[in-house]
Protein backbone atom coordinates (compact mmCIF):
# COMPACT_ATOMS: atom_id res chain seq x y z
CA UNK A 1 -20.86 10.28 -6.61
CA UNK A 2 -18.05 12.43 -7.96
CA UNK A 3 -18.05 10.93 -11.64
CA UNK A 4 -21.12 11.73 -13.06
CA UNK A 5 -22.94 9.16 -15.11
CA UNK A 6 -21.64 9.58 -19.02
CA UNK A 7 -25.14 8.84 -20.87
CA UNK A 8 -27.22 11.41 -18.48
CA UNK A 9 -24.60 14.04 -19.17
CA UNK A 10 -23.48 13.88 -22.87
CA UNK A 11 -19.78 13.86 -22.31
CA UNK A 12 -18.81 12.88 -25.72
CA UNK A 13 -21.18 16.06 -26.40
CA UNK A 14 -18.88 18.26 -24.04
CA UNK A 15 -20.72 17.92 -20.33
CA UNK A 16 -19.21 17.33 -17.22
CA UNK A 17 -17.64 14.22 -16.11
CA UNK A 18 -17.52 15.10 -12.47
CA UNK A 19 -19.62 16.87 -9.77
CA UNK A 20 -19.39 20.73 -9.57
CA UNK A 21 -17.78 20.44 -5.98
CA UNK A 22 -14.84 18.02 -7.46
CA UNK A 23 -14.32 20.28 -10.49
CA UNK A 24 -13.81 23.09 -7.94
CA UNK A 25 -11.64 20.74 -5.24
CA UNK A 26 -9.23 20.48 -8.55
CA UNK A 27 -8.75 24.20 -9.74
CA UNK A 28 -7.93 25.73 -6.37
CA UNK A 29 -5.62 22.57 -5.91
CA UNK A 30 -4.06 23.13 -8.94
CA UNK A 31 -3.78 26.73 -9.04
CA UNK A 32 -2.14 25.97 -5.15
CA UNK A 33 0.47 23.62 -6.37
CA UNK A 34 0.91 25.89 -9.78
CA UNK A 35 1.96 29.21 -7.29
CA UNK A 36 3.15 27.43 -3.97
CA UNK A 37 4.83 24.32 -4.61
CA UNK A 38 5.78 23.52 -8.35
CA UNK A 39 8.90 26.22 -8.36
CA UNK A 40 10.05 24.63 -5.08
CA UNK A 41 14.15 23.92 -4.10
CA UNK A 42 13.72 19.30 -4.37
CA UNK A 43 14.03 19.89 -0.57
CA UNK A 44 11.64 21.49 0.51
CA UNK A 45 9.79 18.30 1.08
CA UNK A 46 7.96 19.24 4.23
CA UNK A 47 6.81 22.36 2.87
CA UNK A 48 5.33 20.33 -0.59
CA UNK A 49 4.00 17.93 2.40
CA UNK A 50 1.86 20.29 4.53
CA UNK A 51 0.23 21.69 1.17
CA UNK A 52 -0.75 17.80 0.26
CA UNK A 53 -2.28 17.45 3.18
CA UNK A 54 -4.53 20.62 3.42
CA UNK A 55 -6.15 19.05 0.49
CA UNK A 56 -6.59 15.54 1.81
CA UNK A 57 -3.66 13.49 1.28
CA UNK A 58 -2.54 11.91 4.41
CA UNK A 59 1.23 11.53 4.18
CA UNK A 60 3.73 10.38 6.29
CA UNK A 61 6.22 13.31 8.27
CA UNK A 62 9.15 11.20 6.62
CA UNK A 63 7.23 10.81 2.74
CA UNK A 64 8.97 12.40 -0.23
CA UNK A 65 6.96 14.39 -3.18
CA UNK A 66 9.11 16.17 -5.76
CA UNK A 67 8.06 19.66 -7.16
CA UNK A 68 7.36 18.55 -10.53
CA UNK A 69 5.24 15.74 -9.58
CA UNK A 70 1.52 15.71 -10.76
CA UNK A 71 -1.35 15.07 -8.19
CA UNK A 72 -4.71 14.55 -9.59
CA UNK A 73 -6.80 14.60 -6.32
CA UNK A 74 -4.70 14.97 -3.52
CA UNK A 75 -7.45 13.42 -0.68
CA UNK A 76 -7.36 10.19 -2.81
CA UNK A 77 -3.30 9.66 -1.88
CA UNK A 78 -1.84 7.92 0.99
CA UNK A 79 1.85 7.54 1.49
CA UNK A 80 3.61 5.76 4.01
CA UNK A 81 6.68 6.27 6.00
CA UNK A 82 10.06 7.14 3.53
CA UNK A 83 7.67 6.78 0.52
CA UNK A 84 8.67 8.75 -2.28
CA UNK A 85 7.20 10.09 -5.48
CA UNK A 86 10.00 11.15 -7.87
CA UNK A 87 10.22 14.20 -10.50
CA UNK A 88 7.74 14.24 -12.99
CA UNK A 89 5.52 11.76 -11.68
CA UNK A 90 1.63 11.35 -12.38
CA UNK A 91 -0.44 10.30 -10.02
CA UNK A 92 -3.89 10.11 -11.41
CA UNK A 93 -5.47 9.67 -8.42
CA UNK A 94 -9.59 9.39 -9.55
CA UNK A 95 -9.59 6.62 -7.20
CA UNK A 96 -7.51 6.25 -3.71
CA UNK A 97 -3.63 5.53 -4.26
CA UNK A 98 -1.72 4.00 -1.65
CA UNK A 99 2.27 4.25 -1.41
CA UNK A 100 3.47 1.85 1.23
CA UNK A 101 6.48 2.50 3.20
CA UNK A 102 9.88 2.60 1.38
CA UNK A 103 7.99 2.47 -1.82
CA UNK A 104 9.08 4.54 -4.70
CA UNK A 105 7.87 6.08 -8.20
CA UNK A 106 10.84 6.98 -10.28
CA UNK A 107 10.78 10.31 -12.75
CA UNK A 108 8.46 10.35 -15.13
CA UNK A 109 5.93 7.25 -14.28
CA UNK A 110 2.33 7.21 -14.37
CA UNK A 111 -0.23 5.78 -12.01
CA UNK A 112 -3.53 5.91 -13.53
CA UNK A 113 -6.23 4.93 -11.37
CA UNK A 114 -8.96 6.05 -14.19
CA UNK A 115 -10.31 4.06 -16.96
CA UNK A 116 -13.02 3.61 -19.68
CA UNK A 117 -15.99 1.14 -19.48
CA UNK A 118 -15.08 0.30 -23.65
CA UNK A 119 -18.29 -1.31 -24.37
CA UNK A 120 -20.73 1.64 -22.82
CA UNK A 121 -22.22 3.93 -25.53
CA UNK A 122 -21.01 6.74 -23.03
CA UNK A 123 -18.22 5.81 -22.81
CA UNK A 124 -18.29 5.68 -19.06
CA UNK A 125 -15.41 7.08 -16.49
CA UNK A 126 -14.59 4.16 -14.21
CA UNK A 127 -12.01 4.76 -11.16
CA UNK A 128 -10.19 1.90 -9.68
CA UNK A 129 -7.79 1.90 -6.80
CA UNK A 130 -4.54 1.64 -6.80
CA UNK A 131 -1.90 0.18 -4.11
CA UNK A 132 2.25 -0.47 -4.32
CA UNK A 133 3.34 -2.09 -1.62
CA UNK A 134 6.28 -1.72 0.68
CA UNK A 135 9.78 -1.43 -0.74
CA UNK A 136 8.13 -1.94 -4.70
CA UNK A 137 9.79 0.26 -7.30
CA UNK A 138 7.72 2.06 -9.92
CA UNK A 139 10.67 2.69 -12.49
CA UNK A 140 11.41 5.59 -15.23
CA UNK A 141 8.68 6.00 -17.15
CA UNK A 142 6.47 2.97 -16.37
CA UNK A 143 2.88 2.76 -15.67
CA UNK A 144 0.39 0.99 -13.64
CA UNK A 145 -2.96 0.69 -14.39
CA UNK A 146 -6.24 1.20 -13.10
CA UNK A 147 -7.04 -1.88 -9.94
CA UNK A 148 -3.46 -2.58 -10.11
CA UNK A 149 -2.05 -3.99 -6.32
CA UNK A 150 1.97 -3.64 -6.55
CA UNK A 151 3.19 -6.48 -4.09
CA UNK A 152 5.56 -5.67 -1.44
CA UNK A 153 9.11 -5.37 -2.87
CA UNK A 154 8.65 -6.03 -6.46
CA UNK A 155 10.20 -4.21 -8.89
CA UNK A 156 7.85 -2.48 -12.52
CA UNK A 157 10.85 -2.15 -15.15
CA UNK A 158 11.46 1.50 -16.91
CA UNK A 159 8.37 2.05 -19.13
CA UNK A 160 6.99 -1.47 -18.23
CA UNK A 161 3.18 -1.44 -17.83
CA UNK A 162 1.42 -2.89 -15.45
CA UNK A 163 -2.29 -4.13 -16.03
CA UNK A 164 -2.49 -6.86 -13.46
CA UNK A 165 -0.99 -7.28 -10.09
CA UNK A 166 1.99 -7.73 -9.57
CA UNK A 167 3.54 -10.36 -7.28
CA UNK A 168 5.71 -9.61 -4.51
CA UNK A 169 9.84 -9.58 -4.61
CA UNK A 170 9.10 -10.38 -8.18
CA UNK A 171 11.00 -8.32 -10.90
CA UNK A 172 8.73 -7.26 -14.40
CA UNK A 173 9.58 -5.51 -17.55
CA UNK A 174 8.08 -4.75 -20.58
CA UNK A 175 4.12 -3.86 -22.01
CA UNK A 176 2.38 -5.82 -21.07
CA UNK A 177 4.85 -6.50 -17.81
CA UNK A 178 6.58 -10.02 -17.37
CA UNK A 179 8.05 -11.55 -14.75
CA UNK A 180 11.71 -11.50 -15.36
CA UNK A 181 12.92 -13.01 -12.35
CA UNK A 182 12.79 -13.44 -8.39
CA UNK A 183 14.39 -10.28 -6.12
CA UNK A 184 16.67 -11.17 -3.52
CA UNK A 185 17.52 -8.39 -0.97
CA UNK A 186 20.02 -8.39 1.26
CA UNK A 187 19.51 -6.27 4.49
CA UNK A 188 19.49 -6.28 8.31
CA UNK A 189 16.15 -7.74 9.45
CA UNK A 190 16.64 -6.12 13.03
CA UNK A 191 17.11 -2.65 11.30
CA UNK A 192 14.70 -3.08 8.22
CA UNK A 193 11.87 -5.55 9.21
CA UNK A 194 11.29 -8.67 7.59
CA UNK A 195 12.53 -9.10 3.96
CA UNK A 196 11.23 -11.60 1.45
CA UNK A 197 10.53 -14.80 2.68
């Protein structure tokens, strides 16, 4: 178990909240992306890609990361075909994240797949997956929380957050998120795939 149990190690008293081995995973991921991939030219997708998946991540040949995006743990990130994860995005990825195809993070959200168990006198770690599903929009600035499932096509609002799932072709705003209304999208089935039903 990479998260170490909170009580046993006294991490309000400053000990370790993960194994040795994940602490280590981290650095030389971090230091990697620090020297070889957060200076990058946008484009240089492919490049940003092969890194990501040294570490772990399985990525699609066609999947977008921007330099300035954040990866926590890189083997805990999936990313389908034309998904994208936009400038200055966080993807605290304790537990697995999953970016269906055509999905897309805007600049500057947050995916938090990490929590607190509130009512443990440790204050435990808890990780909880995380999933968006195919054509969803993460927008500006939002955030989705830990065990959150993103249905396919709906849209999170700038700086909405998300603590529950949200439903698909369904559009939210606000903290907590609300539905506002129902997405329609207009596009070739033949070409695209199925749309909203």
């Amino acid at each position: 178990m990479e998260i170490l149990d909170a009580k046993a190690n006294k991490t309000w008293e400053g000990g370790a909240s993960f194994s040795l081995s994940n602490r280590v995973y981290r650095l030389l991921w971090n230091v990697t992306w620090l020297m070889l991939a957060a200076w990058t030219p946008p484009q240089l997708h492919g490049w940003r890609r092969l890194l990501l998946r040294l570490f772990g991540a399985h990525i699609s040949s066609t999947a977008v990361v921007y330099p300035t995006a954040r990866i926590w743990m890189p083997k805990n990130l999936e990313m389908g075909s034309f998904a994208c994860i936009g400038p200055r995005v966080q993807v605290y990825s304790m537990a697995k994240i999953t970016f269906a195809p055509y999905s897309l993070a805007s600049q500057g959200s947050h995916l938090c797949a990490g929590t607190h168990d509130i009512e443990d006198v440790g204050f435990q770690l808890k990780a909880r997956p995380i999933s968006i599903g195919s054509r969803a929009w993460i927008a500006a600035e939002a955030f989705v929380g830990p065990g959150v499932h993103v249905g396919e096509g709906a849209v999170l609002g700038a700086r909405g957050c998300a603590f529950r799932d949200l439903e698909p072709w369904t559009v939210y705003a606000g903290n907590p998120a609300r539905e506002l209304k129902k997405r329609t999208v207009r596009f070739p089935a033949a070409k695209y795939g199925a749309g909203p039903s």
